[in-house]
C-alpha atoms as a PDB file:
ATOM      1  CA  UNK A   1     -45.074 -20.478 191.302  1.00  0.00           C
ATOM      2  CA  UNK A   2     -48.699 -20.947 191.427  1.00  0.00           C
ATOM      3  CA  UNK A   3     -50.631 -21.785 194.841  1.00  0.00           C
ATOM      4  CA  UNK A   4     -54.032 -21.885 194.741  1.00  0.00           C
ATOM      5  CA  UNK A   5     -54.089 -20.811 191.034  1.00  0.00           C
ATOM      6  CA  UNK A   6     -52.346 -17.542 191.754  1.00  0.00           C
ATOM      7  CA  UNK A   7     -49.279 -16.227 191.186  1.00  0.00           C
ATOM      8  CA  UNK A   8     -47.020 -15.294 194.101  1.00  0.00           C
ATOM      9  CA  UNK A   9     -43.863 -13.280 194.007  1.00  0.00           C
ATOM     10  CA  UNK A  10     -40.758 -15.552 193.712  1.00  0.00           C
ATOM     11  CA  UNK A  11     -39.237 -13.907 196.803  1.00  0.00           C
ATOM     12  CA  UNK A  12     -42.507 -15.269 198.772  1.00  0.00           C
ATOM     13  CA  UNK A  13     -42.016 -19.468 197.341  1.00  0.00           C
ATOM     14  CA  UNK A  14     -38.297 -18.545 198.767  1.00  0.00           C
ATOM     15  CA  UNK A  15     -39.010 -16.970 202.302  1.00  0.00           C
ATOM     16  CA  UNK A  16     -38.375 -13.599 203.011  1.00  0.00           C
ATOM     17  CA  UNK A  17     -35.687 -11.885 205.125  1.00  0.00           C
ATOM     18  CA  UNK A  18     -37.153 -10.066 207.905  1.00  0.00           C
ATOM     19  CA  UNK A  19     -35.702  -8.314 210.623  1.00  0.00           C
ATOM     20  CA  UNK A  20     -37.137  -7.430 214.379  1.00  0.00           C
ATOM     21  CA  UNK A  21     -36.640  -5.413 217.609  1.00  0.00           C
ATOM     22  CA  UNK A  22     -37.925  -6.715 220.431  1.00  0.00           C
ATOM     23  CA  UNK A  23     -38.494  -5.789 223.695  1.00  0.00           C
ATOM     24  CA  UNK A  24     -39.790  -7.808 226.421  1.00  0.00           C
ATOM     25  CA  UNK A  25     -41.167  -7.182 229.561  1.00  0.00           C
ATOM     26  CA  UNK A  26     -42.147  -8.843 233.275  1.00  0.00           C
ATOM     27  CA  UNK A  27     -39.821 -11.079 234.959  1.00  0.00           C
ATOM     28  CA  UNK A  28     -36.886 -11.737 232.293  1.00  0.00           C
ATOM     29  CA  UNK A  29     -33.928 -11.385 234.079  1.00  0.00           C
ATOM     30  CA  UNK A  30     -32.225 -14.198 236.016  1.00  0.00           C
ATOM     31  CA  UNK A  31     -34.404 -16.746 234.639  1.00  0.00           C
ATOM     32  CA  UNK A  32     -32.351 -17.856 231.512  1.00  0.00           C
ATOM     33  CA  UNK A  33     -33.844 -15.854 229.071  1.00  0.00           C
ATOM     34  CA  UNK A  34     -30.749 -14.196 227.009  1.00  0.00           C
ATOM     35  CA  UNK A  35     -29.217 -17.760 226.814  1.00  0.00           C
ATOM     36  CA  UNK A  36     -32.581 -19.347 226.183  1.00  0.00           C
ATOM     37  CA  UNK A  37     -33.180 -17.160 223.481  1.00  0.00           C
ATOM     38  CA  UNK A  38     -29.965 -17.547 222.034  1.00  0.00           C
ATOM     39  CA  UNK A  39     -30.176 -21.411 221.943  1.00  0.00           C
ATOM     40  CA  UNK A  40     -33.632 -20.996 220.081  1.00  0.00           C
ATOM     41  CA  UNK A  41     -32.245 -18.442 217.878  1.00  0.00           C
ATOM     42  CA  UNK A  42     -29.131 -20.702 216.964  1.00  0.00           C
ATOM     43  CA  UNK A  43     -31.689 -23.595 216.496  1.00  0.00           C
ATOM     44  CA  UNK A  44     -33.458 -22.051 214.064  1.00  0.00           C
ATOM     45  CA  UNK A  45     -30.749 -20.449 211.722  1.00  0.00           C
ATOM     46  CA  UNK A  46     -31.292 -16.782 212.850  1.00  0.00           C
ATOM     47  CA  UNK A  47     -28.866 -14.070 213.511  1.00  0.00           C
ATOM     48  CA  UNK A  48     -29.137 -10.932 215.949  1.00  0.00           C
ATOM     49  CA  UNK A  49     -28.494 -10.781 220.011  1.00  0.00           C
ATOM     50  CA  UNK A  50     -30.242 -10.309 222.883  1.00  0.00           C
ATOM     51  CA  UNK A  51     -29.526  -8.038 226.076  1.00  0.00           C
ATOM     52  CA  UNK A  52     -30.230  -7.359 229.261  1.00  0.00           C
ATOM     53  CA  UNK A  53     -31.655  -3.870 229.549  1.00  0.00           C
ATOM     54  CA  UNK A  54     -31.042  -1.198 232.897  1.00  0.00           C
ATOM     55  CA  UNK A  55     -34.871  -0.520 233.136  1.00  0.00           C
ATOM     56  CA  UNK A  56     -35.362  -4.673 233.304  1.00  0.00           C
ATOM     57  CA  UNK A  57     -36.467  -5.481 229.954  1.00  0.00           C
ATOM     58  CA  UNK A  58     -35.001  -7.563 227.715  1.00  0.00           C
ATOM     59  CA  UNK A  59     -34.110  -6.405 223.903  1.00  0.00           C
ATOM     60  CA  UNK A  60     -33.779  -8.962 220.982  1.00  0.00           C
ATOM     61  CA  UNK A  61     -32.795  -7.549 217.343  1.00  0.00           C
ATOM     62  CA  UNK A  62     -33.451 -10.742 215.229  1.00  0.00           C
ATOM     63  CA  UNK A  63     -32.801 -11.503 211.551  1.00  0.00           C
ATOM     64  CA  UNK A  64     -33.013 -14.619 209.424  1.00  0.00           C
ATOM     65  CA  UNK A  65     -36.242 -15.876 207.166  1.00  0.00           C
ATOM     66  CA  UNK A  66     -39.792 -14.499 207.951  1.00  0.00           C
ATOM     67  CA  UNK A  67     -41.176 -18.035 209.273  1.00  0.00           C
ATOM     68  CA  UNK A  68     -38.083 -18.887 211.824  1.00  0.00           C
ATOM     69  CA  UNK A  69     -38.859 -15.086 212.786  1.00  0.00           C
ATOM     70  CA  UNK A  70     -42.008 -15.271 213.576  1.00  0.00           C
ATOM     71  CA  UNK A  71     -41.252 -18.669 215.230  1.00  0.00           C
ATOM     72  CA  UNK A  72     -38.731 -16.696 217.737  1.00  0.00           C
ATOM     73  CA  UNK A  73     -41.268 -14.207 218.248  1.00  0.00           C
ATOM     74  CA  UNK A  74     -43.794 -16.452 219.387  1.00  0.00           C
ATOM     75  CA  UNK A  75     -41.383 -18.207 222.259  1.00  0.00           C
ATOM     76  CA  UNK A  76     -40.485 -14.559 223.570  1.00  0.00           C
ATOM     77  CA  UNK A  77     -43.943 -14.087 224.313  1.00  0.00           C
ATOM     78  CA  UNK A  78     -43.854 -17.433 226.456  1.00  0.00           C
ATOM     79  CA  UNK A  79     -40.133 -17.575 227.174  1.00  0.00           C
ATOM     80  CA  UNK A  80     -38.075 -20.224 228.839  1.00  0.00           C
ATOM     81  CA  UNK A  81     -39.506 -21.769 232.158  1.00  0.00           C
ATOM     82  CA  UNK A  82     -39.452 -19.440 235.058  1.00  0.00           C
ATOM     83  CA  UNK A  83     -40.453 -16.182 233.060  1.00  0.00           C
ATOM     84  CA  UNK A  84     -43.476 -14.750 233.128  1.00  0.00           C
ATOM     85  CA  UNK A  85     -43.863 -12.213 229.711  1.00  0.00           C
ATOM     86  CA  UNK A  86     -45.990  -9.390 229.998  1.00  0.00           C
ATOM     87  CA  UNK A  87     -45.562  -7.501 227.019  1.00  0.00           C
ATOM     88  CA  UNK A  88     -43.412  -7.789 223.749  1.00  0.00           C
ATOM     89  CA  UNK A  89     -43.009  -4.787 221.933  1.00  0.00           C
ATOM     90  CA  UNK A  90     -42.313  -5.986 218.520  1.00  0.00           C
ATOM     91  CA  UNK A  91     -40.767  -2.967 215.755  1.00  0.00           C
ATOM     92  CA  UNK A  92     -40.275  -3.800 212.207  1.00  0.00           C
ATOM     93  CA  UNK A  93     -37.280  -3.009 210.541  1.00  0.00           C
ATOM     94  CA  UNK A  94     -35.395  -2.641 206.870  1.00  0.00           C
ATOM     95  CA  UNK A  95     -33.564  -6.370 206.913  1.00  0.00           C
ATOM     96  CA  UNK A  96     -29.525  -5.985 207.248  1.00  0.00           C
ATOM     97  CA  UNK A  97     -28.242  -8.750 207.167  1.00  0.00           C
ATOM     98  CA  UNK A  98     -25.166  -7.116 209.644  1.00  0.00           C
ATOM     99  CA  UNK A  99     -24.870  -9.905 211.575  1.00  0.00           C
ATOM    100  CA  UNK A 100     -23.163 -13.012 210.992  1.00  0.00           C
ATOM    101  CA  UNK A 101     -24.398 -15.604 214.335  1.00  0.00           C
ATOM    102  CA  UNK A 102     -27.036 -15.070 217.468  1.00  0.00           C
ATOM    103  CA  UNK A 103     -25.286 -13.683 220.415  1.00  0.00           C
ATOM    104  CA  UNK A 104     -25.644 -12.361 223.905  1.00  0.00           C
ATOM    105  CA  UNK A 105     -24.385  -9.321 224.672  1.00  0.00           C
ATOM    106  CA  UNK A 106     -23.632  -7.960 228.085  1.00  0.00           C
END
C-alpha cells in the first residue's frame, strides 16, 4: 500500500511480530509489578511472562505486534504506582510465537 507515495512492505500495513526480553531494574518487587504487567500485557493482546528474578530484577519475554510491544515497553520503564524503574534492558529477539497467553511465573 502506498503512504506518502511510497511503497511499504505488506508485512509493515499489517504490523509486525516482534518479540522482547526485558529486564528491569530499581524497586520492582512487592509493588505489583509481575501482575501489573500481566494485566497490561493481557490488555493489549500480547503473549510472554514476567518473573521475579534472585538478584531483584524483574524479566519480561514479550511477544505480540510491534506497536502493542513497544506500548508494553514504554509502561515498564514507568511501571505500576509504587515502582521506581531505573533501567530496562531491552534484547531483541527472532519472534516465536511459543506462547499462547501472558503469564506470571514464579
Amino acid at each position: 500500500m502506498p503512504i506518502g507515495g511510497v511503497f511499504q512492505p505488506r508485512q509493515r500495513c499489517l504490523g509486525m511480530n516482534k518479540r522482547v526480553h526485558l529486564y528491569i531494574s530499581g524497586r520492582v518487587q512487592g509493588v505489583f509489578f509481575r501482575d501489573s504487567t500481566r494485566q497490561m500485557a493481557q490488555a493489549m493482546g500480547l503473549t510472554g511472562y514476567v518473573m521475579n528474578l534472585p538478584d531483584g530484577r524483574v524479566e519480561v519475554v514479550v511477544e505480540g505486534r510491534e506497536e502493542q510491544v513497544d506500548r508494553l515497553i514504554q509502561w515498564c520503564h514507568i511501571g505500576p504506582p509504587g515502582a521506581i524503574v531505573t533501567s530496562v534492558d531491552i534484547q531483541n529477539e527472532p519472534h516465536r510465537g511459543e506462547f499462547k497467553i501472558f503469564e506470571v511465573r514464579r
